[in-house]
PDB file of N, CA and C in Angstrom:
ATOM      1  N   UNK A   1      78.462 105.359  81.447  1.00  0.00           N
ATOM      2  CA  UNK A   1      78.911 106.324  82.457  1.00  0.00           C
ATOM      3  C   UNK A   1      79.742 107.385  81.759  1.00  0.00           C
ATOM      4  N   UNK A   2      79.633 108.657  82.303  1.00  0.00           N
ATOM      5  CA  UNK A   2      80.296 109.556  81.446  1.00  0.00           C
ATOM      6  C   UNK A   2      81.698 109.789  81.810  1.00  0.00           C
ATOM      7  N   UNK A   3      82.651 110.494  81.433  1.00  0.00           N
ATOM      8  CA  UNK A   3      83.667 110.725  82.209  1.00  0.00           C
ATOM      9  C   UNK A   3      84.154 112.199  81.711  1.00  0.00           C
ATOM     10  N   UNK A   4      85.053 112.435  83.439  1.00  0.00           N
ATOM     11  CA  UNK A   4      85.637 113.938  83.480  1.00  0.00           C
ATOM     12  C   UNK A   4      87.217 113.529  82.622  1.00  0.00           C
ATOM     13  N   UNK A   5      87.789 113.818  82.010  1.00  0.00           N
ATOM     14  CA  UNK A   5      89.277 114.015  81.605  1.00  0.00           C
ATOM     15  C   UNK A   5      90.364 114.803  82.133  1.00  0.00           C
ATOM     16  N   UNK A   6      91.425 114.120  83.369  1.00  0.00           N
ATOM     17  CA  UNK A   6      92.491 115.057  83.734  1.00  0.00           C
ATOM     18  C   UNK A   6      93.570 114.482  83.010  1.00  0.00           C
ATOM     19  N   UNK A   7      94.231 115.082  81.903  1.00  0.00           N
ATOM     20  CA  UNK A   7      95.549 114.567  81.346  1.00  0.00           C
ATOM     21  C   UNK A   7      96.810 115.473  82.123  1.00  0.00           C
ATOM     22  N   UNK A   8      97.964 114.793  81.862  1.00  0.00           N
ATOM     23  CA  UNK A   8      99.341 115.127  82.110  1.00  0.00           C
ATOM     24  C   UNK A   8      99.442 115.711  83.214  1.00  0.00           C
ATOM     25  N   UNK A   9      98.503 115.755  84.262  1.00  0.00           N
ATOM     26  CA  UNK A   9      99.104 116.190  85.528  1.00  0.00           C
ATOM     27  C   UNK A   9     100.357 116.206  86.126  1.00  0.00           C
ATOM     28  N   UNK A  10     101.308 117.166  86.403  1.00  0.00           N
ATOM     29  CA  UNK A  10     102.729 116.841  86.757  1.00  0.00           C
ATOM     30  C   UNK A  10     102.400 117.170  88.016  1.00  0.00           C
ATOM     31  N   UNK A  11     103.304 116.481  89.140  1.00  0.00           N
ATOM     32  CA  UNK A  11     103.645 116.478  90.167  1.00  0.00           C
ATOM     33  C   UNK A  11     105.469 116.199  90.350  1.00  0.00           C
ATOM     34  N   UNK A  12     105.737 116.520  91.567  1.00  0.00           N
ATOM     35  CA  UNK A  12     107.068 116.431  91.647  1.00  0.00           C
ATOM     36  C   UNK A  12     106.982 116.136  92.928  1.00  0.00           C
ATOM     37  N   UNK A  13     107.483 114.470  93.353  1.00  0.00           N
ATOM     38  CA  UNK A  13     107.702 114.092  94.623  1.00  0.00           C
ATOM     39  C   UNK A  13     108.212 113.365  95.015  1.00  0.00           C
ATOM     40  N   UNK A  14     108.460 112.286  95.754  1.00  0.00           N
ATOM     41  CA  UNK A  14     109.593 111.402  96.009  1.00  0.00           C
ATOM     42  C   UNK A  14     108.507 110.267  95.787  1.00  0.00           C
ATOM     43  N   UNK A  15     109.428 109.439  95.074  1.00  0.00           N
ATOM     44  CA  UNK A  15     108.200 107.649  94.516  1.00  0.00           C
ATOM     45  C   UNK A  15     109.606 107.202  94.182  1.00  0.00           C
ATOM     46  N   UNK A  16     110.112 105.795  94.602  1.00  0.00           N
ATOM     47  CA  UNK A  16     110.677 104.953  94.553  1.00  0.00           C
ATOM     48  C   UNK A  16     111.187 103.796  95.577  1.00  0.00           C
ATOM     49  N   UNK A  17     111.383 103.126  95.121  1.00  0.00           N
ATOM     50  CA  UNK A  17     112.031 102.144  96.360  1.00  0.00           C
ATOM     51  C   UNK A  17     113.842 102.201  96.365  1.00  0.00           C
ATOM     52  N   UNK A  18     114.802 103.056  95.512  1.00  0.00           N
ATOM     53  CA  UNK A  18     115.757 102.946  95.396  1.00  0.00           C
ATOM     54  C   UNK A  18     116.330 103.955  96.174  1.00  0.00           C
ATOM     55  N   UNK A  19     117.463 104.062  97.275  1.00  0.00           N
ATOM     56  CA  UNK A  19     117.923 104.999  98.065  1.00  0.00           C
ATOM     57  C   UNK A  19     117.904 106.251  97.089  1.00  0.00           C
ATOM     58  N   UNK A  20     118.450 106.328  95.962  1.00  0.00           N
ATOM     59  CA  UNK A  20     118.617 107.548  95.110  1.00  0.00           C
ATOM     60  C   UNK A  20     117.113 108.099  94.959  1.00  0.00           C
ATOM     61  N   UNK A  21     116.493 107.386  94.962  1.00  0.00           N
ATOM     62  CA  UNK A  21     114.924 108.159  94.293  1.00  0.00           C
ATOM     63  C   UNK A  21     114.715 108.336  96.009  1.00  0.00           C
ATOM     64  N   UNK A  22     115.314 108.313  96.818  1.00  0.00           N
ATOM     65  CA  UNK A  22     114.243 108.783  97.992  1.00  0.00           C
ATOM     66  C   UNK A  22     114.914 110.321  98.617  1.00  0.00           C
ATOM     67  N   UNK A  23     115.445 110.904  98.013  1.00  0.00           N
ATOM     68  CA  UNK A  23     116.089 112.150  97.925  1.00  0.00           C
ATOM     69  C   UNK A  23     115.878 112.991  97.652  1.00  0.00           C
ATOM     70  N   UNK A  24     115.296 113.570  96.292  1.00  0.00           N
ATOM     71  CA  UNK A  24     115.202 114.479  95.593  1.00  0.00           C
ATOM     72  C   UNK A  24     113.572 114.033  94.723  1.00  0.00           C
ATOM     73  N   UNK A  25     112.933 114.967  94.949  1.00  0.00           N
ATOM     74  CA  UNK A  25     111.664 115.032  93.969  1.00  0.00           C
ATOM     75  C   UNK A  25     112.192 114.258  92.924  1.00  0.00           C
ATOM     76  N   UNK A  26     110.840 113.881  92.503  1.00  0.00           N
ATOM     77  CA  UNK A  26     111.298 113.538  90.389  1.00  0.00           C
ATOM     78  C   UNK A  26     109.469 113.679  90.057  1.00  0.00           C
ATOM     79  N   UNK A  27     109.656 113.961  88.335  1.00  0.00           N
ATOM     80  CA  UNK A  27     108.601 114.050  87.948  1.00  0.00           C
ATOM     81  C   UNK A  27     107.606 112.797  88.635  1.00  0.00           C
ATOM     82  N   UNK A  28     106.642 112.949  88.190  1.00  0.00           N
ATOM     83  CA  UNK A  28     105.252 112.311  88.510  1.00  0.00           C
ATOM     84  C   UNK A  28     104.363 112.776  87.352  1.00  0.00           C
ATOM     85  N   UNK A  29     103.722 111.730  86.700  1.00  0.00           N
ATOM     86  CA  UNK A  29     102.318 112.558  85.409  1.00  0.00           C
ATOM     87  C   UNK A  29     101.304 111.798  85.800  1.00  0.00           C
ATOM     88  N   UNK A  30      99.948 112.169  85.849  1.00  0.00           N
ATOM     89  CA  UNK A  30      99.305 111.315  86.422  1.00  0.00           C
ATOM     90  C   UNK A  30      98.302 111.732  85.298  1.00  0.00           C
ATOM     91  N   UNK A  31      97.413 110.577  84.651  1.00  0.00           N
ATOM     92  CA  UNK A  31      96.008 111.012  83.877  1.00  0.00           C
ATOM     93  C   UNK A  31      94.911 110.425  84.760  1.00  0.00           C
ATOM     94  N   UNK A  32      93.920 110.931  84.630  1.00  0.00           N
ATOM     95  CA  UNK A  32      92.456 110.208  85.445  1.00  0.00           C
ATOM     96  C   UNK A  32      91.405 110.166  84.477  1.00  0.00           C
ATOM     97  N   UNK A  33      90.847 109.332  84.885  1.00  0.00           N
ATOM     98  CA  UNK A  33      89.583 109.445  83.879  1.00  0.00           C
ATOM     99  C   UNK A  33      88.687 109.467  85.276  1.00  0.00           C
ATOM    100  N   UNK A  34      87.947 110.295  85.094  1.00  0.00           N
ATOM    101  CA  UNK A  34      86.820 110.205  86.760  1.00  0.00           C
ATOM    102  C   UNK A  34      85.378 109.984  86.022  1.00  0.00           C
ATOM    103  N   UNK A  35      84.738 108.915  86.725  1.00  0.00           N
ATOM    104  CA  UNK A  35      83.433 108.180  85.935  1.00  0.00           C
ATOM    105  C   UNK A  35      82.413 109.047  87.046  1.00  0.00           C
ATOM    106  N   UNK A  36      81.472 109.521  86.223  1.00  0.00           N
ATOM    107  CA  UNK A  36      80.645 110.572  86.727  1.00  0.00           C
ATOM    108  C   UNK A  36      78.834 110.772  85.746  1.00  0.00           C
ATOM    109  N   UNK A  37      78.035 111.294  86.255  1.00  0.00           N
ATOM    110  CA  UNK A  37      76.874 110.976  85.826  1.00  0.00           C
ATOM    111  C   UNK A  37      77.304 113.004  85.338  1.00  0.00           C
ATOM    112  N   UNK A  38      77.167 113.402  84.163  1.00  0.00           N
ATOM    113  CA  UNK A  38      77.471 114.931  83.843  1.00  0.00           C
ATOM    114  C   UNK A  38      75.855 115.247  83.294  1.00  0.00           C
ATOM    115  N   UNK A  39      74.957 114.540  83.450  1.00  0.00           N
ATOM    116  CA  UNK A  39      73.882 115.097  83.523  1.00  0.00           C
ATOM    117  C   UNK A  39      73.592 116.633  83.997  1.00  0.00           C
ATOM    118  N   UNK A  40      73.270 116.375  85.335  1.00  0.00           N
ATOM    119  CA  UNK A  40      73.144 117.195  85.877  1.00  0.00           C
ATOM    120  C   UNK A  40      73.866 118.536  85.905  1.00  0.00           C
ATOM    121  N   UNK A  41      75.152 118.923  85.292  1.00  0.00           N
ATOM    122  CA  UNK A  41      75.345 119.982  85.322  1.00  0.00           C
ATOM    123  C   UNK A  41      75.616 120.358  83.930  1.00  0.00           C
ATOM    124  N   UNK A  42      74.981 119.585  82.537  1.00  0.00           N
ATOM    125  CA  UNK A  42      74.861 120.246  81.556  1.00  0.00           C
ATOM    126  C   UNK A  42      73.458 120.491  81.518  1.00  0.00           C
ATOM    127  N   UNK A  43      72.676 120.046  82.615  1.00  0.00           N
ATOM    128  CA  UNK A  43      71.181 120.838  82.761  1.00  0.00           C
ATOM    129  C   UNK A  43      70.884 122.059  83.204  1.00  0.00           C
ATOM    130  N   UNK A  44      72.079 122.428  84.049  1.00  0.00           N
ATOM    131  CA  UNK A  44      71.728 123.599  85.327  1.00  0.00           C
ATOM    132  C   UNK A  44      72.971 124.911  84.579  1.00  0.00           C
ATOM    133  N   UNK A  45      74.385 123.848  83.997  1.00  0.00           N
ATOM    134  CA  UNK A  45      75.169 124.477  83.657  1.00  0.00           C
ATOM    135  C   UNK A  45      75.678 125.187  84.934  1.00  0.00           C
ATOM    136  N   UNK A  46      75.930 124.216  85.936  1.00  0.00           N
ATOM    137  CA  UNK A  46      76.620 125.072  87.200  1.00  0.00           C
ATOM    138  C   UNK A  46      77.724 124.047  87.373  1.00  0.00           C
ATOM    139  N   UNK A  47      78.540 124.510  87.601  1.00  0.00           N
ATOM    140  CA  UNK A  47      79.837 123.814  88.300  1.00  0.00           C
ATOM    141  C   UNK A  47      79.356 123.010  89.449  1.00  0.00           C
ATOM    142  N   UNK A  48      79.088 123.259  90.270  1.00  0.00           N
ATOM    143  CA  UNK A  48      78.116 122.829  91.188  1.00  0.00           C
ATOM    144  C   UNK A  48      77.609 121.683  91.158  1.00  0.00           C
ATOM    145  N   UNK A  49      76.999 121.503  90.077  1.00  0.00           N
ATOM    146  CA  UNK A  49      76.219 120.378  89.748  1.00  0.00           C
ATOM    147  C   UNK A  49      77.274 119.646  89.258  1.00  0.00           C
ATOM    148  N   UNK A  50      78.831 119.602  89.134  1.00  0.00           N
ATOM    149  CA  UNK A  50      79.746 118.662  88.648  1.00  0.00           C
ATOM    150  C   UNK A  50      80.498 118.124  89.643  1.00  0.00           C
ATOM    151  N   UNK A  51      81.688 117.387  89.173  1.00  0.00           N
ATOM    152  CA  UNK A  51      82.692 116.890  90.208  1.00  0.00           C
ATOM    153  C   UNK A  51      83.745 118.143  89.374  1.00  0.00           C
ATOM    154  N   UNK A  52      84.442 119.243  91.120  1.00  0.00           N
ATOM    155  CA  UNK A  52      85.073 120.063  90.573  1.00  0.00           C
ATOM    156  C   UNK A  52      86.406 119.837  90.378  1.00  0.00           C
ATOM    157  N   UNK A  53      86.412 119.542  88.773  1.00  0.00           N
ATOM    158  CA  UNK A  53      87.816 118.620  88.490  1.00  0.00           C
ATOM    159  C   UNK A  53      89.094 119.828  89.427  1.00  0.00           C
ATOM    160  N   UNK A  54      88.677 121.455  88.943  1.00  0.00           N
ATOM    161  CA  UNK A  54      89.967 122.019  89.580  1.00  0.00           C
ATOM    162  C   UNK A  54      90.924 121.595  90.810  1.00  0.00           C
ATOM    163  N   UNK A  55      89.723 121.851  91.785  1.00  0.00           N
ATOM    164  CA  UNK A  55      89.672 121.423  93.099  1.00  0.00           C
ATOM    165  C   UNK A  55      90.391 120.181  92.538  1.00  0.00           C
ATOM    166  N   UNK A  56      90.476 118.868  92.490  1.00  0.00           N
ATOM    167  CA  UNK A  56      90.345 117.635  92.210  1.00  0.00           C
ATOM    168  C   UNK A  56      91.344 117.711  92.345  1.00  0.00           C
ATOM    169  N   UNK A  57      91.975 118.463  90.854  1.00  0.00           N
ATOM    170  CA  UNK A  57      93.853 118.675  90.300  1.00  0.00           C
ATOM    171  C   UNK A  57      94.226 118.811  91.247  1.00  0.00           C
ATOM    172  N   UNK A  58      94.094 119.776  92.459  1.00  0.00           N
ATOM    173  CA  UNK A  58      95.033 120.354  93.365  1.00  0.00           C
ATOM    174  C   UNK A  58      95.117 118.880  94.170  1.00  0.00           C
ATOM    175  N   UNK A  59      93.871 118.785  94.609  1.00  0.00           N
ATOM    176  CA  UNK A  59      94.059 117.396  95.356  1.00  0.00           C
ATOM    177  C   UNK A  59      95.143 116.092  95.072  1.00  0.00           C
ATOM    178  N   UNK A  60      95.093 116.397  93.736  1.00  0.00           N
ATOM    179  CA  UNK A  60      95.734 115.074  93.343  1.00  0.00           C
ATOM    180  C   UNK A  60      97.218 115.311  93.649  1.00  0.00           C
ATOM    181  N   UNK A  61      97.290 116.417  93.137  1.00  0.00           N
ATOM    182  CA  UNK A  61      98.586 117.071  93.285  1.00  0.00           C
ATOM    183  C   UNK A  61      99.306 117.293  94.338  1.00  0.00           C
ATOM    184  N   UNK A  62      98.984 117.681  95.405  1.00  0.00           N
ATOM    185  CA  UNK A  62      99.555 117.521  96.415  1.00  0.00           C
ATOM    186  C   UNK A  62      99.475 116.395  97.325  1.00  0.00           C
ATOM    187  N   UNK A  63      98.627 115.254  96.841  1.00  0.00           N
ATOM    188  CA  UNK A  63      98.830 114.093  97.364  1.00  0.00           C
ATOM    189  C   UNK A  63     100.010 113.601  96.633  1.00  0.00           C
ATOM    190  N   UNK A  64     100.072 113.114  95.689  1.00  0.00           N
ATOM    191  CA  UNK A  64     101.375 112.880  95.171  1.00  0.00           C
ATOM    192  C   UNK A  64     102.725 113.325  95.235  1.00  0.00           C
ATOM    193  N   UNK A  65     102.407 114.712  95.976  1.00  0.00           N
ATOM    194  CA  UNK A  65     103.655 115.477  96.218  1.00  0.00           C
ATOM    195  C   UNK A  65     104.200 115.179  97.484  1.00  0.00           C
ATOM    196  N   UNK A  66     103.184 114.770  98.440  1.00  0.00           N
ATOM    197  CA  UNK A  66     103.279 114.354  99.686  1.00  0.00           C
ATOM    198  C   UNK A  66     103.240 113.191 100.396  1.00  0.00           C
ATOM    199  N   UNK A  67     103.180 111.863  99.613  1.00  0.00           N
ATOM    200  CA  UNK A  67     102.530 110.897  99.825  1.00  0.00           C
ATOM    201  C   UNK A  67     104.188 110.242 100.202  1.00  0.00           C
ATOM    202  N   UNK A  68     105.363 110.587  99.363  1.00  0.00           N
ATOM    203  CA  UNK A  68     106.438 109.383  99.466  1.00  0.00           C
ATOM    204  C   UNK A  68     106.346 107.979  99.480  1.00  0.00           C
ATOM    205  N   UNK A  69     105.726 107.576  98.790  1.00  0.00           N
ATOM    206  CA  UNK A  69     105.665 106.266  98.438  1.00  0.00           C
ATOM    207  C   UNK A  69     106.712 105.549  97.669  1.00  0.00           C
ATOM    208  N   UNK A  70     106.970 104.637  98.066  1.00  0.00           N
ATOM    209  CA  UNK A  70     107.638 103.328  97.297  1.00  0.00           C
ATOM    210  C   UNK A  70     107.489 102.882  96.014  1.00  0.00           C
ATOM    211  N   UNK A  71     106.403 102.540  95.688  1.00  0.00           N
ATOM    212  CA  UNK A  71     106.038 102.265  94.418  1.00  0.00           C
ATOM    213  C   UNK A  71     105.039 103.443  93.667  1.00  0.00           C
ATOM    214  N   UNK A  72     104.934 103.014  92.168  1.00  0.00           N
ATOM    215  CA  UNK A  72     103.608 103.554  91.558  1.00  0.00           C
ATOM    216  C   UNK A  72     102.463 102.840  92.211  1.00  0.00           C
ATOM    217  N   UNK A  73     102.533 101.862  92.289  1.00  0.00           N
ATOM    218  CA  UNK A  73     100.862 101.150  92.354  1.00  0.00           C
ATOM    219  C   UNK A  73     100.623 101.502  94.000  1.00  0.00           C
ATOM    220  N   UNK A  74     101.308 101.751  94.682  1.00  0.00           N
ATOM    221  CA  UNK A  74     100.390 102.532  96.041  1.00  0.00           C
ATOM    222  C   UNK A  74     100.455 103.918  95.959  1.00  0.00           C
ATOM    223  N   UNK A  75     101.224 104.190  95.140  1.00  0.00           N
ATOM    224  CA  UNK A  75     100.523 106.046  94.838  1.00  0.00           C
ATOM    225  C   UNK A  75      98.991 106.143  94.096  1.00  0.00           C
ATOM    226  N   UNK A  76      99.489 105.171  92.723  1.00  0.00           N
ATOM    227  CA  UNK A  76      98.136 104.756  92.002  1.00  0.00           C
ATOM    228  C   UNK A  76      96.782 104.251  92.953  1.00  0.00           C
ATOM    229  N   UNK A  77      97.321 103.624  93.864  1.00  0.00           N
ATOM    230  CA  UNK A  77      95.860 103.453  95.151  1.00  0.00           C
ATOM    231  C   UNK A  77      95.433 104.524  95.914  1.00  0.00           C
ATOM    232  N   UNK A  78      96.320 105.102  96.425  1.00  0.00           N
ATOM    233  CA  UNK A  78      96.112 106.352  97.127  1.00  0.00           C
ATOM    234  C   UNK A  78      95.174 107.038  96.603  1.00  0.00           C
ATOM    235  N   UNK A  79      95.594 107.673  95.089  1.00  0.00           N
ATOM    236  CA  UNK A  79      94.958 108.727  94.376  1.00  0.00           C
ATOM    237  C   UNK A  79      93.726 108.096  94.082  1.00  0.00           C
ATOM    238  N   UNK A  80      93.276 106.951  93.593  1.00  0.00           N
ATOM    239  CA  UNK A  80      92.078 106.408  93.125  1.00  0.00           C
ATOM    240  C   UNK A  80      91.281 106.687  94.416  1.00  0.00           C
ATOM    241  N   UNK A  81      91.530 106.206  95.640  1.00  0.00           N
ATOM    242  CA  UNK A  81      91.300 106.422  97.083  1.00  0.00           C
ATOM    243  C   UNK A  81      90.299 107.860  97.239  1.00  0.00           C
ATOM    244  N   UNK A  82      91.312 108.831  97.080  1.00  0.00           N
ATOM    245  CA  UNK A  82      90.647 110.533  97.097  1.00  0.00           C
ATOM    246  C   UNK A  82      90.132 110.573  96.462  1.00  0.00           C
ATOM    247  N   UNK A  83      89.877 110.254  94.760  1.00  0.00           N
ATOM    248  CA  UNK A  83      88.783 110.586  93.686  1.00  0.00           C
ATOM    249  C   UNK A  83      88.027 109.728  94.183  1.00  0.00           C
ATOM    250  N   UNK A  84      87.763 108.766  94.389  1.00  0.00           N
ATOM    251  CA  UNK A  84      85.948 108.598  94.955  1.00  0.00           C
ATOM    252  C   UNK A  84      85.603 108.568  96.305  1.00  0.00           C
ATOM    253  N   UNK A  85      86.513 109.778  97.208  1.00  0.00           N
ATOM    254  CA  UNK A  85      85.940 110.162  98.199  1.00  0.00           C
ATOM    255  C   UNK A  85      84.974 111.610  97.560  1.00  0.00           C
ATOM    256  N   UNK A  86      85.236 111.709  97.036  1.00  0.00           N
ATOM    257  CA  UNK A  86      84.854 113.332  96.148  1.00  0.00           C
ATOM    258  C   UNK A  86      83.092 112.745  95.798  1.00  0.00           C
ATOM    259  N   UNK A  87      82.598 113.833  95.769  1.00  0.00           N
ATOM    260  CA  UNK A  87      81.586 113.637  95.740  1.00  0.00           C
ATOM    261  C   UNK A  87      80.788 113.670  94.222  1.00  0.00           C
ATOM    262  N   UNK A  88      80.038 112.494  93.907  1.00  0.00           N
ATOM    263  CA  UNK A  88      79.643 113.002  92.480  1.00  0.00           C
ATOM    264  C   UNK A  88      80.480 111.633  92.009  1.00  0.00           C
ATOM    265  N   UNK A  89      81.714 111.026  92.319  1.00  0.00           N
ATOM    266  CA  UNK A  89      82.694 110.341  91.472  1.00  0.00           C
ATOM    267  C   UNK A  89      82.196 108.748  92.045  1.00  0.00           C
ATOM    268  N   UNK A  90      81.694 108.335  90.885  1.00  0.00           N
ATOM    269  CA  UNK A  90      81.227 106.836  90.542  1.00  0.00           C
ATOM    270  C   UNK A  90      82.372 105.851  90.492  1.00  0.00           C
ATOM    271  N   UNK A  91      83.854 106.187  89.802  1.00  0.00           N
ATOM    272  CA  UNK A  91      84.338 105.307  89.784  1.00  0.00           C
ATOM    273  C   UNK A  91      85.668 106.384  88.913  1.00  0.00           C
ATOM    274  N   UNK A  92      86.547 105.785  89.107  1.00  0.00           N
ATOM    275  CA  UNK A  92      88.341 106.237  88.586  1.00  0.00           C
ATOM    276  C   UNK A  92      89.067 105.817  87.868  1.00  0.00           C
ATOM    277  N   UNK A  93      89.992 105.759  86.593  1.00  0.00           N
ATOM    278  CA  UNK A  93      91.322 105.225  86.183  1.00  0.00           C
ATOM    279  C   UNK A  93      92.074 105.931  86.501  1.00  0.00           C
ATOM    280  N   UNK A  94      93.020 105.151  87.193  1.00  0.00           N
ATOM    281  CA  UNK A  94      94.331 106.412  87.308  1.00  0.00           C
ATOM    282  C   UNK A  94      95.301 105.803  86.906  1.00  0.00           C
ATOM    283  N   UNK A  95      96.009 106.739  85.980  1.00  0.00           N
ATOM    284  CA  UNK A  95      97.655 106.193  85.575  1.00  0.00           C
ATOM    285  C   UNK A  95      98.609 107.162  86.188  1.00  0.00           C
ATOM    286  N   UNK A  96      99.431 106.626  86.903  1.00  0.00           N
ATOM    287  CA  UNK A  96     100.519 106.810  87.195  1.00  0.00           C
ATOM    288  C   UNK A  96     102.216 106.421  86.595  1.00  0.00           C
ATOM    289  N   UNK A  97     103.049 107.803  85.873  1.00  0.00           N
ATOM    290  CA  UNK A  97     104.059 106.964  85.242  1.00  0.00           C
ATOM    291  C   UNK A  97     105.188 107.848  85.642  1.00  0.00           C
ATOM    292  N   UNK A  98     106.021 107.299  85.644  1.00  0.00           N
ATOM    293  CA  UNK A  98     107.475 108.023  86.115  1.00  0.00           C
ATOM    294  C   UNK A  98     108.678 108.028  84.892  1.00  0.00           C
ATOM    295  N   UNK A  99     108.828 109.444  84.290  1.00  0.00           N
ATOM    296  CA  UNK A  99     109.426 109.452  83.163  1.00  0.00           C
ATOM    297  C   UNK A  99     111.203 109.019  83.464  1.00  0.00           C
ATOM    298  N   UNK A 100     111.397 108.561  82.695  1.00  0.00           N
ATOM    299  CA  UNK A 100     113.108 108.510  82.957  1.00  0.00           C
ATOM    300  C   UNK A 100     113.584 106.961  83.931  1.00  0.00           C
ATOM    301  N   UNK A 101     112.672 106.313  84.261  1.00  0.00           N
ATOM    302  CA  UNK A 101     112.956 105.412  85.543  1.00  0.00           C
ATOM    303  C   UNK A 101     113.391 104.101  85.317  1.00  0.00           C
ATOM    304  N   UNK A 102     113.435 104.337  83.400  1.00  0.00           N
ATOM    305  CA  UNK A 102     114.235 103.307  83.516  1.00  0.00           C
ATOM    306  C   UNK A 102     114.735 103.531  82.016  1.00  0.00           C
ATOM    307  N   UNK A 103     116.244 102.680  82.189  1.00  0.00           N
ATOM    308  CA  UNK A 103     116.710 103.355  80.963  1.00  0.00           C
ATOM    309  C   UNK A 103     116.691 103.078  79.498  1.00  0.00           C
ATOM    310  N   UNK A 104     116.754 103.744  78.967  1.00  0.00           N
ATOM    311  CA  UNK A 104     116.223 103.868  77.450  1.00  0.00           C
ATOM    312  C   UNK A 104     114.546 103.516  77.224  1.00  0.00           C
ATOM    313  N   UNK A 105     113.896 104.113  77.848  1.00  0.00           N
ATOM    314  CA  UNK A 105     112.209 103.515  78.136  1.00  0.00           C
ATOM    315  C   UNK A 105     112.051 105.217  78.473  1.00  0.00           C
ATOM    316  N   UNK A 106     111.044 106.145  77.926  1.00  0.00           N
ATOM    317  CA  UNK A 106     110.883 107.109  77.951  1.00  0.00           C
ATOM    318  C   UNK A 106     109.769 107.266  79.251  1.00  0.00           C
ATOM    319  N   UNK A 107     109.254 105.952  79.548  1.00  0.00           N
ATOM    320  CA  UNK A 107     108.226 106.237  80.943  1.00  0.00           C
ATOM    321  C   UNK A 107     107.724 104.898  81.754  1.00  0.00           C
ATOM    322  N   UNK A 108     107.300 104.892  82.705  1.00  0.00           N
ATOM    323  CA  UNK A 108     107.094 103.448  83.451  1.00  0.00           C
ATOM    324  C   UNK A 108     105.819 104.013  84.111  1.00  0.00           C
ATOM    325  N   UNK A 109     104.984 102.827  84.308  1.00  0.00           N
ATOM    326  CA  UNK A 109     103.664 103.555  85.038  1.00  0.00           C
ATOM    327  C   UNK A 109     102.895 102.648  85.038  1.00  0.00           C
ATOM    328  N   UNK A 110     101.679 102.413  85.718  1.00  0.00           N
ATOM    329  CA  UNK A 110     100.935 101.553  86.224  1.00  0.00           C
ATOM    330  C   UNK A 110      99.337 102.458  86.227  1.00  0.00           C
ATOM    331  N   UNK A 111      98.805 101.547  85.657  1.00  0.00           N
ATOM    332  CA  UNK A 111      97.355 101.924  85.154  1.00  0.00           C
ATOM    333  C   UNK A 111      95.857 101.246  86.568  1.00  0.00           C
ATOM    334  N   UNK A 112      94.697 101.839  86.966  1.00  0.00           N
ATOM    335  CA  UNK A 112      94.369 100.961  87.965  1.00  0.00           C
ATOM    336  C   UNK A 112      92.998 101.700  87.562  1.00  0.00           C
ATOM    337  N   UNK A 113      91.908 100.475  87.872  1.00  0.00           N
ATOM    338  CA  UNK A 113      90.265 101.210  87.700  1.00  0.00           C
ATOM    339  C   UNK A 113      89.828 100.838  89.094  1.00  0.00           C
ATOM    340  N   UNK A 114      89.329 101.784  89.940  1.00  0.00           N
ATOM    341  CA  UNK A 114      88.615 101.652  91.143  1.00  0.00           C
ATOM    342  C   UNK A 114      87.494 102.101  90.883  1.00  0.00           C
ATOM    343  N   UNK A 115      85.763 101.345  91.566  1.00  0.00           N
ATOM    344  CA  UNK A 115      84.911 101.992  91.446  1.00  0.00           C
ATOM    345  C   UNK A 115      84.312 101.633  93.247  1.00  0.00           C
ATOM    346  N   UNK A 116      83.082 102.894  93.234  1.00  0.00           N
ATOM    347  CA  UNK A 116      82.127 102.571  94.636  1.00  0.00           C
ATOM    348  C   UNK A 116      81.699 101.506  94.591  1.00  0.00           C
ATOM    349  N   UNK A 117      82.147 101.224  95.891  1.00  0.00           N
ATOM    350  CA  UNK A 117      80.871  99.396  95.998  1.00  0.00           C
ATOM    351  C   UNK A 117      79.682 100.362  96.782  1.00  0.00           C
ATOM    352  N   UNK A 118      78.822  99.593  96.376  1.00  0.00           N
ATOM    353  CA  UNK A 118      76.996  99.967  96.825  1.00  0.00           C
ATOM    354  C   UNK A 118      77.214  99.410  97.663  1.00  0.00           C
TER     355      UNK A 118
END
């Protein structure tokens, strides 16, 4: 299966379970790997014929910005959730990590593979 590459996506939104993190934005980085058949649009060479990662980014992005969740791993569900509602998308990794969240540890984050059931 082939895959699309979204690295370092930042978002800024509220994710924690601690009164302090439910206050104020904090980073969010999210990478995806989106499992996809890219056949078809290195045949036609149309966007069209792909999954449109742009579109995608925004999506992701403002889900995460909006979602307020508690943990990583139900943001990490969420987002896997929307990438294979998208059309074209076979299957997802999504990492989700929150820089700073814990101390002396430069990042915390939770990794998850969702694919379509037939």
């Amino acid at each position: 299966m082939d895959k699309i590459l979204i690295r370092g996506l930042k978002a800024f939104g509220i994710l924690g379970v601690h009164d302090y993190e439910r206050h104020t934005p904090r980073e969010i980085i999210i990478d995806l790997n989106i499992y996809t058949d890219t056949r078809p649009a290195a045949a036609s060479d149309r966007v069209e014929d792909s999954v449109d990662y742009s579109r995608l980014s925004r999506l992701v992005q403002e889900l995460a910005e909006s979602a307020q969740r508690g943990t990583v791993e139900a943001l990490a569900e969420d987002i896997a959730r929307l990438c294979l509602a998208q059309n074209g998308v076979q299957g997802v990794r999504v990492r989700v990590e929150k820089p700073g969240a814990v101390s002396f540890v430069e990042t915390v984050g939770v990794e998850i593979e969702r694919w379509k059931e037939e």
